[in-house]
C-alpha atoms as a PDB file:
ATOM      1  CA  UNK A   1       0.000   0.000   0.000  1.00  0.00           C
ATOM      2  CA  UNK A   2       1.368   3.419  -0.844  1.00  0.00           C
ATOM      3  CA  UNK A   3      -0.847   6.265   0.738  1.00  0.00           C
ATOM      4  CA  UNK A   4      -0.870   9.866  -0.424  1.00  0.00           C
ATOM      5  CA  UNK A   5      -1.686  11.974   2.552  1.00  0.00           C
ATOM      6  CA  UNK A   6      -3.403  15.344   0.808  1.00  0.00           C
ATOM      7  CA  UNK A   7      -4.692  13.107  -1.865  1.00  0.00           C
ATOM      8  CA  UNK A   8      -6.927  16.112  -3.607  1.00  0.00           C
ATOM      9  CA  UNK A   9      -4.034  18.603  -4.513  1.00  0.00           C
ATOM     10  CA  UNK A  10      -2.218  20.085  -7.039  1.00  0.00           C
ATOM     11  CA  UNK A  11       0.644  17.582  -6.775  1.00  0.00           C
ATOM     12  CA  UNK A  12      -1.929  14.359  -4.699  1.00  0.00           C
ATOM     13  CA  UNK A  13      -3.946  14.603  -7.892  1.00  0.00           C
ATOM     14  CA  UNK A  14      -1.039  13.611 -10.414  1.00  0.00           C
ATOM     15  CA  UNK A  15       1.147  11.826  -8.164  1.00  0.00           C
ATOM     16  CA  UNK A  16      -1.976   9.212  -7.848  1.00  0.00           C
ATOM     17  CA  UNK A  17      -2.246   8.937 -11.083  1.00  0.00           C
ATOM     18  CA  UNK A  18       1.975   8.564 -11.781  1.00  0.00           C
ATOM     19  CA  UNK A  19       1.995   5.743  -8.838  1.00  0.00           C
ATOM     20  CA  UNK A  20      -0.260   3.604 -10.740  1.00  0.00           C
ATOM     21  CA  UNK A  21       2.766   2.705 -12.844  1.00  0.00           C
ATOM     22  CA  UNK A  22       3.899   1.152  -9.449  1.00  0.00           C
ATOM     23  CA  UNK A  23       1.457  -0.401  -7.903  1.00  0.00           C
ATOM     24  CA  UNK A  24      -2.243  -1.048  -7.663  1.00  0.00           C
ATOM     25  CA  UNK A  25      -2.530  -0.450  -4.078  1.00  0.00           C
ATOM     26  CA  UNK A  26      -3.198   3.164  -3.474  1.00  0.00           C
ATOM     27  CA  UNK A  27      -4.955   4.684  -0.546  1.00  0.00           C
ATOM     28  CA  UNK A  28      -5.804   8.211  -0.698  1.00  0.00           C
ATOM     29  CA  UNK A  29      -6.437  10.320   2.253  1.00  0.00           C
ATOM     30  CA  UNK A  30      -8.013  14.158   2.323  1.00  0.00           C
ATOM     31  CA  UNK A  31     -11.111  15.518   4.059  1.00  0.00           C
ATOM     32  CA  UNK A  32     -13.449  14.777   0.604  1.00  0.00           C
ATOM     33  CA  UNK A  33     -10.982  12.042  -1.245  1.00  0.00           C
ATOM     34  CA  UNK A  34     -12.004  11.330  -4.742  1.00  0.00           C
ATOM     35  CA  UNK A  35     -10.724   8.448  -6.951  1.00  0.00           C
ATOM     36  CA  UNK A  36      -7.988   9.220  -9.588  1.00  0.00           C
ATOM     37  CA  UNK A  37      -7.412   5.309 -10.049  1.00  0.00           C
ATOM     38  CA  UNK A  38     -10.612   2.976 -10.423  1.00  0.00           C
ATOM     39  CA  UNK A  39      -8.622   0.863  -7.634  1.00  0.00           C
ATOM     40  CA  UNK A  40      -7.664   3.526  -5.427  1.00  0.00           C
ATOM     41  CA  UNK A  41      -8.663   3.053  -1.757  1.00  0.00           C
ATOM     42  CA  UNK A  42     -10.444   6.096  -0.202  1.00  0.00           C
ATOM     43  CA  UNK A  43      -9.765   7.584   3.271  1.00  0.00           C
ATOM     44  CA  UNK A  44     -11.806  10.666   4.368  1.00  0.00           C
ATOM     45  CA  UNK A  45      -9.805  12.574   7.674  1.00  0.00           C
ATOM     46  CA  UNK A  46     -10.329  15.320   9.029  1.00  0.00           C
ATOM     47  CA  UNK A  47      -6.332  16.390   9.303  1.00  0.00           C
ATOM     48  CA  UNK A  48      -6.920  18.524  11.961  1.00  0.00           C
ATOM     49  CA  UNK A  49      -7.545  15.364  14.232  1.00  0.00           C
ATOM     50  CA  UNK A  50      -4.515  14.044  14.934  1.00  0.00           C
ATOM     51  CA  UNK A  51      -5.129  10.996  16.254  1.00  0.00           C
ATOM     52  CA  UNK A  52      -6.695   9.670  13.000  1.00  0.00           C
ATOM     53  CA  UNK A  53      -3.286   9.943  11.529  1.00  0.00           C
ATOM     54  CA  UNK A  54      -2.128   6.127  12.714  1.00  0.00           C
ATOM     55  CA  UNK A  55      -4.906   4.681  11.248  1.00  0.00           C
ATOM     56  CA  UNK A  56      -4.713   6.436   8.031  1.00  0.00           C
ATOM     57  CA  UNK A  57      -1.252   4.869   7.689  1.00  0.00           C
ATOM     58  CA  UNK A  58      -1.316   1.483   9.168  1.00  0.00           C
ATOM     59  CA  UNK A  59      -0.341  -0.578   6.372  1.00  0.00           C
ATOM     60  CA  UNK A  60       1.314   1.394   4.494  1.00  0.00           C
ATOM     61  CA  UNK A  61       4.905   1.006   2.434  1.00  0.00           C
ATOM     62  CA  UNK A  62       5.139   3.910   1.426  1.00  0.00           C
ATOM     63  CA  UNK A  63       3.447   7.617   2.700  1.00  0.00           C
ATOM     64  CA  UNK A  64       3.213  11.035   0.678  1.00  0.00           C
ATOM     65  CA  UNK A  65       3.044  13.678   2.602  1.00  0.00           C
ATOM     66  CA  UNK A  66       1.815  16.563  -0.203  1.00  0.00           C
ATOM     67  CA  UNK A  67      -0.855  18.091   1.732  1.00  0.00           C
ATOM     68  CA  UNK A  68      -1.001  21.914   1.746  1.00  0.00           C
ATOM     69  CA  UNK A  69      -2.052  23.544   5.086  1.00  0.00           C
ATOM     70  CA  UNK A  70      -3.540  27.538   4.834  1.00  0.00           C
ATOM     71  CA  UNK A  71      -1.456  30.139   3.768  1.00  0.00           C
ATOM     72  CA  UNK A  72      -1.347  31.663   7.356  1.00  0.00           C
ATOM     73  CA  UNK A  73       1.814  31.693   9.277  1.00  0.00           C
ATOM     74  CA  UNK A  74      -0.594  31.253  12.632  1.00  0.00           C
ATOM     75  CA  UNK A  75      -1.680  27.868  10.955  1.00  0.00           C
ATOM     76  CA  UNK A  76       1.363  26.181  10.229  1.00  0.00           C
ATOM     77  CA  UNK A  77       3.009  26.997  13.719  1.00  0.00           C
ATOM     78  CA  UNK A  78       0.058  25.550  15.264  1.00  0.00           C
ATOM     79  CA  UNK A  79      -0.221  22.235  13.123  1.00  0.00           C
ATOM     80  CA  UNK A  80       2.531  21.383  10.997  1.00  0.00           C
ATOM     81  CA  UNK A  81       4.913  20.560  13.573  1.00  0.00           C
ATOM     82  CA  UNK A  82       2.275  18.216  15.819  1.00  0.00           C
ATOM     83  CA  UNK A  83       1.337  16.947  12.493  1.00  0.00           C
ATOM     84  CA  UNK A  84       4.243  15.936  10.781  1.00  0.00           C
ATOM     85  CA  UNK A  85       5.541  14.658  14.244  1.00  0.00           C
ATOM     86  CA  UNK A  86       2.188  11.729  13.978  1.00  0.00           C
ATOM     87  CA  UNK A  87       3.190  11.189  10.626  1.00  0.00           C
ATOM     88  CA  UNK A  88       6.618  10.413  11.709  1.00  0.00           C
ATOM     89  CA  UNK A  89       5.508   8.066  14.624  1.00  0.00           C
ATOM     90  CA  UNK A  90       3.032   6.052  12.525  1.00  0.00           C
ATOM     91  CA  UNK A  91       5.988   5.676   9.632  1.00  0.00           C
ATOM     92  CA  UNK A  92       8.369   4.618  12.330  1.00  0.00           C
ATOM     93  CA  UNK A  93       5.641   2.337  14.059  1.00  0.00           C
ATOM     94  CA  UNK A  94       4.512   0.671  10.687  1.00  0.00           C
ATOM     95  CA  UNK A  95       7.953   0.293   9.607  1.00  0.00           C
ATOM     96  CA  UNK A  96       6.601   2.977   6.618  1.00  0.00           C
ATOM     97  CA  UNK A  97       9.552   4.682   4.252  1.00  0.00           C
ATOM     98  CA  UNK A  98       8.192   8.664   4.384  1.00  0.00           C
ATOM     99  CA  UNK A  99       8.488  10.816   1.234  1.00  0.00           C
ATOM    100  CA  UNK A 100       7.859  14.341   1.980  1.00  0.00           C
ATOM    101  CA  UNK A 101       7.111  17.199  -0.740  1.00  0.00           C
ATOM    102  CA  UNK A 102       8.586  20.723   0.474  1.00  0.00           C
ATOM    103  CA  UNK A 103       9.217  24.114  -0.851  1.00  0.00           C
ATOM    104  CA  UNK A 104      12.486  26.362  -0.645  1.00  0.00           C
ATOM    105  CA  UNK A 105      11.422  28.588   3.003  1.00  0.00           C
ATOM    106  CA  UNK A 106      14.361  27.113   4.531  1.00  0.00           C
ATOM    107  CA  UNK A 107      17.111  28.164   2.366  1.00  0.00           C
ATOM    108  CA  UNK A 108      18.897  30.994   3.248  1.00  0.00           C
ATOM    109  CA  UNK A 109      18.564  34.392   1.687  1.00  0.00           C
ATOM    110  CA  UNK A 110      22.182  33.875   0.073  1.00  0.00           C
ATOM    111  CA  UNK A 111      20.888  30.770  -1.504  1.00  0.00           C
ATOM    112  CA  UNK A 112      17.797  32.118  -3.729  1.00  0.00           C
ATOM    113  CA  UNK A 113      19.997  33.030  -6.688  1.00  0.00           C
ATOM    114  CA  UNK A 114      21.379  29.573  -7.104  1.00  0.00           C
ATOM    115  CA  UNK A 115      19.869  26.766  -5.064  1.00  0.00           C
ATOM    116  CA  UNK A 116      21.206  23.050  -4.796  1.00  0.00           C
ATOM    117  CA  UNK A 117      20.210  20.334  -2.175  1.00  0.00           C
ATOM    118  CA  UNK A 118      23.421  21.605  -0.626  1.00  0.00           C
ATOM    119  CA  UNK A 119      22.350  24.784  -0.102  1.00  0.00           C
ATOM    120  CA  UNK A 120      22.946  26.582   3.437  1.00  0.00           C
ATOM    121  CA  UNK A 121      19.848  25.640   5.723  1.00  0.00           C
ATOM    122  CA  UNK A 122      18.812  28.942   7.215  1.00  0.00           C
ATOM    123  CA  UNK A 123      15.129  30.352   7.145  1.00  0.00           C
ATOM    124  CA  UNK A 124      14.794  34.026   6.688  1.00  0.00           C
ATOM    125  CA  UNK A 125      11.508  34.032   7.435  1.00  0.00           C
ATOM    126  CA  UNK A 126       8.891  33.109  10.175  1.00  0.00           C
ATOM    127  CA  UNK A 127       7.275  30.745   7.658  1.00  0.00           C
ATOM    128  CA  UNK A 128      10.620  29.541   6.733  1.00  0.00           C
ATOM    129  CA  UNK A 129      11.565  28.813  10.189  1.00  0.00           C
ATOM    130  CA  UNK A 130       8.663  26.289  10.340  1.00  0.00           C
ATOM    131  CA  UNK A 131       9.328  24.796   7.596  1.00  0.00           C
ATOM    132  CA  UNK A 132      13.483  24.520   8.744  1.00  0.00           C
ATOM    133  CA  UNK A 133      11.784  22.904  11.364  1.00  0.00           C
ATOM    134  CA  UNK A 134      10.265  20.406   9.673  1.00  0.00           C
ATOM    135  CA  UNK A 135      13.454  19.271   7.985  1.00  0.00           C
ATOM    136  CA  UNK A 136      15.322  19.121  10.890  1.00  0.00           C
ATOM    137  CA  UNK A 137      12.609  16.699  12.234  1.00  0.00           C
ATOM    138  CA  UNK A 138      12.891  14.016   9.264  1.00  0.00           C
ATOM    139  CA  UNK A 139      16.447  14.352   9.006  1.00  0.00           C
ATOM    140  CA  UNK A 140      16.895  13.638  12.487  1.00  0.00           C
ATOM    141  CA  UNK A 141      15.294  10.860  12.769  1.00  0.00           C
ATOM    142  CA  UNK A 142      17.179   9.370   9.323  1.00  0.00           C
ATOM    143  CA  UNK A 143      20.303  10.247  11.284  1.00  0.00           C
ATOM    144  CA  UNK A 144      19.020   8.080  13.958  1.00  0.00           C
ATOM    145  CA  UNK A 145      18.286   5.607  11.642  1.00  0.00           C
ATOM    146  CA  UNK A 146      15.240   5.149  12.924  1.00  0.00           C
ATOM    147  CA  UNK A 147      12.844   6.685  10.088  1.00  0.00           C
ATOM    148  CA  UNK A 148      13.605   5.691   6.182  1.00  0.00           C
ATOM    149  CA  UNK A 149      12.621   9.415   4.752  1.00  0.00           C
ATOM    150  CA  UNK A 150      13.163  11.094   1.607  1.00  0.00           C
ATOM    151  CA  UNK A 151      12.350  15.106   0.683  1.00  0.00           C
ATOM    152  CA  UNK A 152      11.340  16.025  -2.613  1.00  0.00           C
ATOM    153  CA  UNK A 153      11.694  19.984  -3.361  1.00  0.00           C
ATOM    154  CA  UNK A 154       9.989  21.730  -5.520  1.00  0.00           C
ATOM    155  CA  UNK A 155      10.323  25.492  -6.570  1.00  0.00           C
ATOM    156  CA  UNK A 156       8.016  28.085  -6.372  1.00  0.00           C
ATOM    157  CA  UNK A 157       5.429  25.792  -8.892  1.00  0.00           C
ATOM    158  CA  UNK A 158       2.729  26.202 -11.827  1.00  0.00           C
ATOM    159  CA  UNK A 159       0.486  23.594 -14.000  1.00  0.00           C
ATOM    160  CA  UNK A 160      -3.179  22.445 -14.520  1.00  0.00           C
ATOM    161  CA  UNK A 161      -5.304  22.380 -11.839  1.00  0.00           C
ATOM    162  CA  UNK A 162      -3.667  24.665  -9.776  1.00  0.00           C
ATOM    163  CA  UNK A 163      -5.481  26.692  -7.663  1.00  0.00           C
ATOM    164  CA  UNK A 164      -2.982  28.358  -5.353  1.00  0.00           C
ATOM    165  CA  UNK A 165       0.136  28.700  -7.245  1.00  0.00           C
ATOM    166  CA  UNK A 166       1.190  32.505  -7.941  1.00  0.00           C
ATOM    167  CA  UNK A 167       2.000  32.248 -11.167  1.00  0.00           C
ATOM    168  CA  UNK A 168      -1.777  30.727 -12.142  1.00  0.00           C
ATOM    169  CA  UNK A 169      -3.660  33.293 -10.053  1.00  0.00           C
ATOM    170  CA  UNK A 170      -1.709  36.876 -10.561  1.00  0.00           C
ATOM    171  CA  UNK A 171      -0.863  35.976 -14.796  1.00  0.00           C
ATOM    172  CA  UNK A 172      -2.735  33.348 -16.285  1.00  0.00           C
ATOM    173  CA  UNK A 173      -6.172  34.004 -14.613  1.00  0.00           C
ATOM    174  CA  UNK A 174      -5.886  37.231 -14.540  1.00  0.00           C
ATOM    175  CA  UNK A 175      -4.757  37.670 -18.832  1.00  0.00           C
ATOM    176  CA  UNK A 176      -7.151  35.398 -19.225  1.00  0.00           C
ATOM    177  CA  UNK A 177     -10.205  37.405 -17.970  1.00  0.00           C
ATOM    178  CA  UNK A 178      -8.924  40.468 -19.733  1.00  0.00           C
ATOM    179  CA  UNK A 179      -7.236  41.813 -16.555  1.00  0.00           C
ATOM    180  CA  UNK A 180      -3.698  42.982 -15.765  1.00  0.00           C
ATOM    181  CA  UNK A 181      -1.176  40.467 -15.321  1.00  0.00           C
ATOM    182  CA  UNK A 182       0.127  41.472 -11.234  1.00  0.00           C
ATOM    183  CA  UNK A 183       3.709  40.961 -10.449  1.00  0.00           C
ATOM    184  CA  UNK A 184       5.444  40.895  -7.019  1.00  0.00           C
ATOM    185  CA  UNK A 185       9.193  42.257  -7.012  1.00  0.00           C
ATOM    186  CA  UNK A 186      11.415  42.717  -9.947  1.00  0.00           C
ATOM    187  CA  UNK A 187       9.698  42.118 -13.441  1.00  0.00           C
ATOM    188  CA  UNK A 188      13.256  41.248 -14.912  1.00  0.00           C
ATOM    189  CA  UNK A 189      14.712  39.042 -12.218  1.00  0.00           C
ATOM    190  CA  UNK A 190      14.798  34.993 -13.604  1.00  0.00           C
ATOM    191  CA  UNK A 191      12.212  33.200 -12.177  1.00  0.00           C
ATOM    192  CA  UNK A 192      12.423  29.030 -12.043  1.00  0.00           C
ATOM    193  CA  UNK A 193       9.215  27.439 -11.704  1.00  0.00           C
ATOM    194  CA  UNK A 194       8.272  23.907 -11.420  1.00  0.00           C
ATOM    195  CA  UNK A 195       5.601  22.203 -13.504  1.00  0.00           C
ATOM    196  CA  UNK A 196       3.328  20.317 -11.791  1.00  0.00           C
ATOM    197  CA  UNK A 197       3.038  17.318 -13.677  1.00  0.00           C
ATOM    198  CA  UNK A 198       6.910  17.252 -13.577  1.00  0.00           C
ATOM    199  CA  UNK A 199       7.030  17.209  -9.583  1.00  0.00           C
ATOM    200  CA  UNK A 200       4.366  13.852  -9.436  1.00  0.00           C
ATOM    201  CA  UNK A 201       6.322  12.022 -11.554  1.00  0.00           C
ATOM    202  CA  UNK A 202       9.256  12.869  -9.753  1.00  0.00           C
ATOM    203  CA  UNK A 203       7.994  12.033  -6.813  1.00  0.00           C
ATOM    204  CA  UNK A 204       6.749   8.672  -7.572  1.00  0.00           C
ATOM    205  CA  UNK A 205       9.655   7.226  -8.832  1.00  0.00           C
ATOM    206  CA  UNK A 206      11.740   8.452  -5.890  1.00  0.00           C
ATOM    207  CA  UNK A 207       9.781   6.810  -3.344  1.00  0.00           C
ATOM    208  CA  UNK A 208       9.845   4.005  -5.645  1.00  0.00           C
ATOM    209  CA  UNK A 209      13.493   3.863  -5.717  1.00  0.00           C
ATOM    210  CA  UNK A 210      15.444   2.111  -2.963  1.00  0.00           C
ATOM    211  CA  UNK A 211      18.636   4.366  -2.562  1.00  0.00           C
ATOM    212  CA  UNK A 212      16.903   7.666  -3.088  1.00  0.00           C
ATOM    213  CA  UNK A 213      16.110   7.969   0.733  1.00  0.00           C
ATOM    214  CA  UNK A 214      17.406   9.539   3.131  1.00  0.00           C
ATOM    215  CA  UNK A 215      18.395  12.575   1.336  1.00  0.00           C
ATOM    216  CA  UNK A 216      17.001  15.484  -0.538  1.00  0.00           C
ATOM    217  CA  UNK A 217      15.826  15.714  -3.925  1.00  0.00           C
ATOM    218  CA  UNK A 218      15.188  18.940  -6.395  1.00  0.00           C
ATOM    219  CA  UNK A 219      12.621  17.826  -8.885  1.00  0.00           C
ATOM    220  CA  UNK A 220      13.227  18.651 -12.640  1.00  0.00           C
ATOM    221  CA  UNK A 221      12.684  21.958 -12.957  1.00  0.00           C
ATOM    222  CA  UNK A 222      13.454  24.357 -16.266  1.00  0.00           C
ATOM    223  CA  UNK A 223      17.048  25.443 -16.716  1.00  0.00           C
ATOM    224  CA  UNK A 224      15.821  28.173 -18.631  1.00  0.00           C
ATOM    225  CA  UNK A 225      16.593  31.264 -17.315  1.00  0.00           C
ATOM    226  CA  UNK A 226      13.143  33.246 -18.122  1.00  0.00           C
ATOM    227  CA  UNK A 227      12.355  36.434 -16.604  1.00  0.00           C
ATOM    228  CA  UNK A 228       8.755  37.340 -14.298  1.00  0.00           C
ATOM    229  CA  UNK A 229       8.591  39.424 -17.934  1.00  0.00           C
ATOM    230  CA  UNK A 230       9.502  36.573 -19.941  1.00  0.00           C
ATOM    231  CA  UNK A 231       6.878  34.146 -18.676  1.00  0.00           C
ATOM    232  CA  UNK A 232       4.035  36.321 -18.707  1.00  0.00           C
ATOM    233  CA  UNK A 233       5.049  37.250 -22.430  1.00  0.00           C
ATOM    234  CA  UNK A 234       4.962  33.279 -22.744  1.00  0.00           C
ATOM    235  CA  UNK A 235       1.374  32.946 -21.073  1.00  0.00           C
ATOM    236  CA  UNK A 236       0.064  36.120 -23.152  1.00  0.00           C
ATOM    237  CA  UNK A 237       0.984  34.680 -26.704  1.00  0.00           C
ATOM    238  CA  UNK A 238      -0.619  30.818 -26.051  1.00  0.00           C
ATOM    239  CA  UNK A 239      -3.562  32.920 -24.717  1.00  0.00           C
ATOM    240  CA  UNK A 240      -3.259  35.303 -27.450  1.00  0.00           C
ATOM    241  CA  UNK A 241      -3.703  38.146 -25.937  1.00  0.00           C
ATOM    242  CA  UNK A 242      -1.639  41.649 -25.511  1.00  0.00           C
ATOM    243  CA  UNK A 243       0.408  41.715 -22.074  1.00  0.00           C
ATOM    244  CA  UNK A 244      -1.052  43.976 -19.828  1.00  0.00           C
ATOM    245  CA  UNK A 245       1.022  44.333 -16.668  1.00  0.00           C
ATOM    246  CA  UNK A 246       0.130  45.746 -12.853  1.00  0.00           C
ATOM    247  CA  UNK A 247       3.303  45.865 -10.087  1.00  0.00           C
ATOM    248  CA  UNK A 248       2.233  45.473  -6.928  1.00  0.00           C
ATOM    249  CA  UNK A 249       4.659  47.220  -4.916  1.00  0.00           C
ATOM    250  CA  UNK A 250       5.071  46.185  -1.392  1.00  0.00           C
ATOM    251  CA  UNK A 251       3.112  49.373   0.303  1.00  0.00           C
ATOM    252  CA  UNK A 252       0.258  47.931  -1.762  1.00  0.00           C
ATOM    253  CA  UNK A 253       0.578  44.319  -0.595  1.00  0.00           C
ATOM    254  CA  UNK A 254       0.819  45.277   3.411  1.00  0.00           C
ATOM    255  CA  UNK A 255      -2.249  48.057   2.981  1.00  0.00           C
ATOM    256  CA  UNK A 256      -4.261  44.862   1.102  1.00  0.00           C
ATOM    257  CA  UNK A 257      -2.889  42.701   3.981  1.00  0.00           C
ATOM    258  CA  UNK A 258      -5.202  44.806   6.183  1.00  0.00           C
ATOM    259  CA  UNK A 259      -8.178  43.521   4.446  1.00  0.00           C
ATOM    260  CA  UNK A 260      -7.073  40.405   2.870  1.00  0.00           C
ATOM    261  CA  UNK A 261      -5.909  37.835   4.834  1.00  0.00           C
ATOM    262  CA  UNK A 262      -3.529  36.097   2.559  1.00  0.00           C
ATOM    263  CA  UNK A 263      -1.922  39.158   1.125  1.00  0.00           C
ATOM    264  CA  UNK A 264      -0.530  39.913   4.951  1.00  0.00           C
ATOM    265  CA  UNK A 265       1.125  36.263   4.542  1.00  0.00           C
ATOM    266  CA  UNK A 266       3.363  38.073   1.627  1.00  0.00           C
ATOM    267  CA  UNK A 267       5.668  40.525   2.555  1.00  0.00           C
ATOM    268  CA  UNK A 268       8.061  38.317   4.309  1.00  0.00           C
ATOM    269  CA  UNK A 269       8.602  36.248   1.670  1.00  0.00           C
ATOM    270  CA  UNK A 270       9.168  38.569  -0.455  1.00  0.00           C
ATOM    271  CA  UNK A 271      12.932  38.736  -0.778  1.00  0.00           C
ATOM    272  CA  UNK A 272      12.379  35.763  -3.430  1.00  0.00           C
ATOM    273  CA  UNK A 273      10.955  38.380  -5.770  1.00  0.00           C
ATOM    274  CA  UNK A 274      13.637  41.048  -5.109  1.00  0.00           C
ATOM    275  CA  UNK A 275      16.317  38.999  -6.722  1.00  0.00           C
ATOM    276  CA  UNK A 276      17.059  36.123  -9.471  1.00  0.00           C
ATOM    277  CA  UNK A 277      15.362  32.963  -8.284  1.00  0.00           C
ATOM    278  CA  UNK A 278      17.434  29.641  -9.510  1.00  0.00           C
ATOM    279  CA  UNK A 279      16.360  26.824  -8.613  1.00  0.00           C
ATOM    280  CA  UNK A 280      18.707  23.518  -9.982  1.00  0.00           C
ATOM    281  CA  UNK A 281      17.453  20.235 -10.165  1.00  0.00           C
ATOM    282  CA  UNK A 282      20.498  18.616 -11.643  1.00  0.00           C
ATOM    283  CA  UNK A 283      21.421  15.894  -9.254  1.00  0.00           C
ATOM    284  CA  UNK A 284      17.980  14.640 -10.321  1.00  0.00           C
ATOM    285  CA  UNK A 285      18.354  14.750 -13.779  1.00  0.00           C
ATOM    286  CA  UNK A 286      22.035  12.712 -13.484  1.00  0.00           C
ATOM    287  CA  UNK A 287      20.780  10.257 -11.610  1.00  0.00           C
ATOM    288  CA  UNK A 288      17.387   9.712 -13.483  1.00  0.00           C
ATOM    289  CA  UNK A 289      17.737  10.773 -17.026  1.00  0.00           C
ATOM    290  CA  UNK A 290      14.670  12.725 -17.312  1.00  0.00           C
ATOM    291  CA  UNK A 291      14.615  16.697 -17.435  1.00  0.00           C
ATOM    292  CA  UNK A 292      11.934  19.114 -16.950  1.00  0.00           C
ATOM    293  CA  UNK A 293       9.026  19.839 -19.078  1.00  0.00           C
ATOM    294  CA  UNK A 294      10.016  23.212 -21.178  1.00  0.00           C
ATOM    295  CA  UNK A 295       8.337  26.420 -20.421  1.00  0.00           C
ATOM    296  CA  UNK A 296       6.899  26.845 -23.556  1.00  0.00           C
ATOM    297  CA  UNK A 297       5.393  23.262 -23.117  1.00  0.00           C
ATOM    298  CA  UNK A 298       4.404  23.508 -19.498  1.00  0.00           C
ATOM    299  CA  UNK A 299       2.202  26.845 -20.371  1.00  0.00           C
ATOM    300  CA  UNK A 300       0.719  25.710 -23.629  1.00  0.00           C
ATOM    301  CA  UNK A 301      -0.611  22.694 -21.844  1.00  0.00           C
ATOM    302  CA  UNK A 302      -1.743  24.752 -18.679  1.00  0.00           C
ATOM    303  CA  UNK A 303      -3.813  27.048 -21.010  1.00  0.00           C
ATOM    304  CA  UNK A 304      -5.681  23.674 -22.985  1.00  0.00           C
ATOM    305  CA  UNK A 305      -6.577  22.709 -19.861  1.00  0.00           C
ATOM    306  CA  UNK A 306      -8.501  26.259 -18.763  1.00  0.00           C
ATOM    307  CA  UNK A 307      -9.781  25.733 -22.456  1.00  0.00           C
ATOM    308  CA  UNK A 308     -11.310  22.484 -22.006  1.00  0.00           C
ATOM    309  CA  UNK A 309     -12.568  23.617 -18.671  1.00  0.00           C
ATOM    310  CA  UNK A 310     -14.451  26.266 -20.330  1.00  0.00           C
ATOM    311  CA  UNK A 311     -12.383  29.359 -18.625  1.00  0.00           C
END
């Protein structure tokens, strides 16, 4: 059994349907899972109870962890430590290997420009800090040698069915409804992102690969260096449509933050935008053979799929 805990996401989604190659033992867990797989074993949990956590694993090879708490930094201080430390406990008490999706927080500042799995480990940022945390806690327990754990890393990401990701909400759906495309920070810095579809498949076939654990993992990711400018040029011309662009500047994102919730989750993270934003995924593509999906690609399918979905 291989369970994807945050089954209904933008990565649980196509990671289901990548681990099919795999096996035909899949349990998926959210609060309202839906089968990808006709085989797929459904487990509804509420992941704010805790203590449903060990039964939602029990059995399990292999766990996911790709679930995506609230933007809030209040929210993840309160439950992604006690949560990840269950997870952690069931995997150790059911003998299960852990493969845990993350995002670049904990890298220091120095790193953004350039960042490796070897980067320096040093959250700038409250948010960061928690997820630091979070690191430390598998990694200490694979130091122990008590918990068989991989991470998977992702950059900042973008790709079908992607609700929260900035680059669908601020470009795409915005030139797509005849709005301004809104950009955060420097509209000529290089921005990596990571296409969905790209990060599943990664995923899957690390945790289906013996001596990928217990060590991190950059998914393929573009090596194209493409500007904020450059990519909404990109997602203008597949939508055909002229480029129409709004900065936000930060005095704009703090006095929305006063009446938008999530926009007063921004600021601190926004020394990613101020600068070049490299994110290198070549230890992956050694050891695998398999590089990213192009840009050019990535966004031409992205905007089929809004077609098809009648947006």
């Amino acid at each position: 059994m291989q369970t994807i805990l945050g089954s209904g996401g933008a990565i649980g989604i196509p990671l289901a349907k990548e681990l099919k190659k795999y096996t035909n033992k899949i349990r998926l867990v959210s609060r309202n899972p839906k089968k990808v797989n006709d085989t797929d074993e459904l487990y509804p949990m509420d992941v704010n109870d805790l203590t449903q956590i060990d039964k939602a694993i029990a059995g399990s090879e292999v766990v996911y962890v790709v679930i995506g708490f609230p933007y809030k930094l209040s929210v993840w201080q309160n439950i992604w430590p006690r949560f990840l430390k269950e997870v952690i406990n069931a995997c150790i008490k059911y003998n299960a290997k852990l493969v845990f999706f993350d995002n670049v927080y904990m890298y220091d500042k120095s790193a953004i420009p350039f960042m490796t799995e070897t980067s320096p480990v040093h959250a700038p940022s409250k948010k960061g800090a928690i997820r630091q945390q979070l690191h430390e806690m598998i990694m200490h327990e694979v130091e122990k040698k008590t918990l068989t754990a991989l991470i998977a890393r992702a950059a900042d990401f973008y790709g079908p069915d992607n609700k929260n990701s900035v680059l669908n909400m601020l470009v795409v759906d915005n030139l797509s409804k005849g709005k301004k495309a809104q950009v955060l920070g420097d509209l000529n810095k290089v921005h990596t992102y990571t296409y969905t579809p790209d990060a599943a498949k990664a995923t899957a076939l690390l945790g289906n690969t013996i001596d990928a654990y217990n060590q991190v993992w950059h998914v393929p990711t573009t090596k194209e260096k493409i500007t904020n400018l450059q990519w909404i040029q990109l997602i203008a011309d597949e939508l055909k449509v002229e480029v129409k662009i709004q900065a936000v500047p930060m005095w704009l994102i703090k006095m929305l933050g006063l009446f938008i919730p999530v926009m007063k989750e921004l600021p601190e993270m926004n020394y990613q935008n101020e600068q070049d934003y490299i994110f290198d995924s070549t230890k992956f593509e050694k050891r695998f053979g398999i590089e990213a999906t192009t840009p050019k690609d990535g966004i031409r399918i992205l905007v089929e799929s809004l077609k098809r979905a009648g947006r």
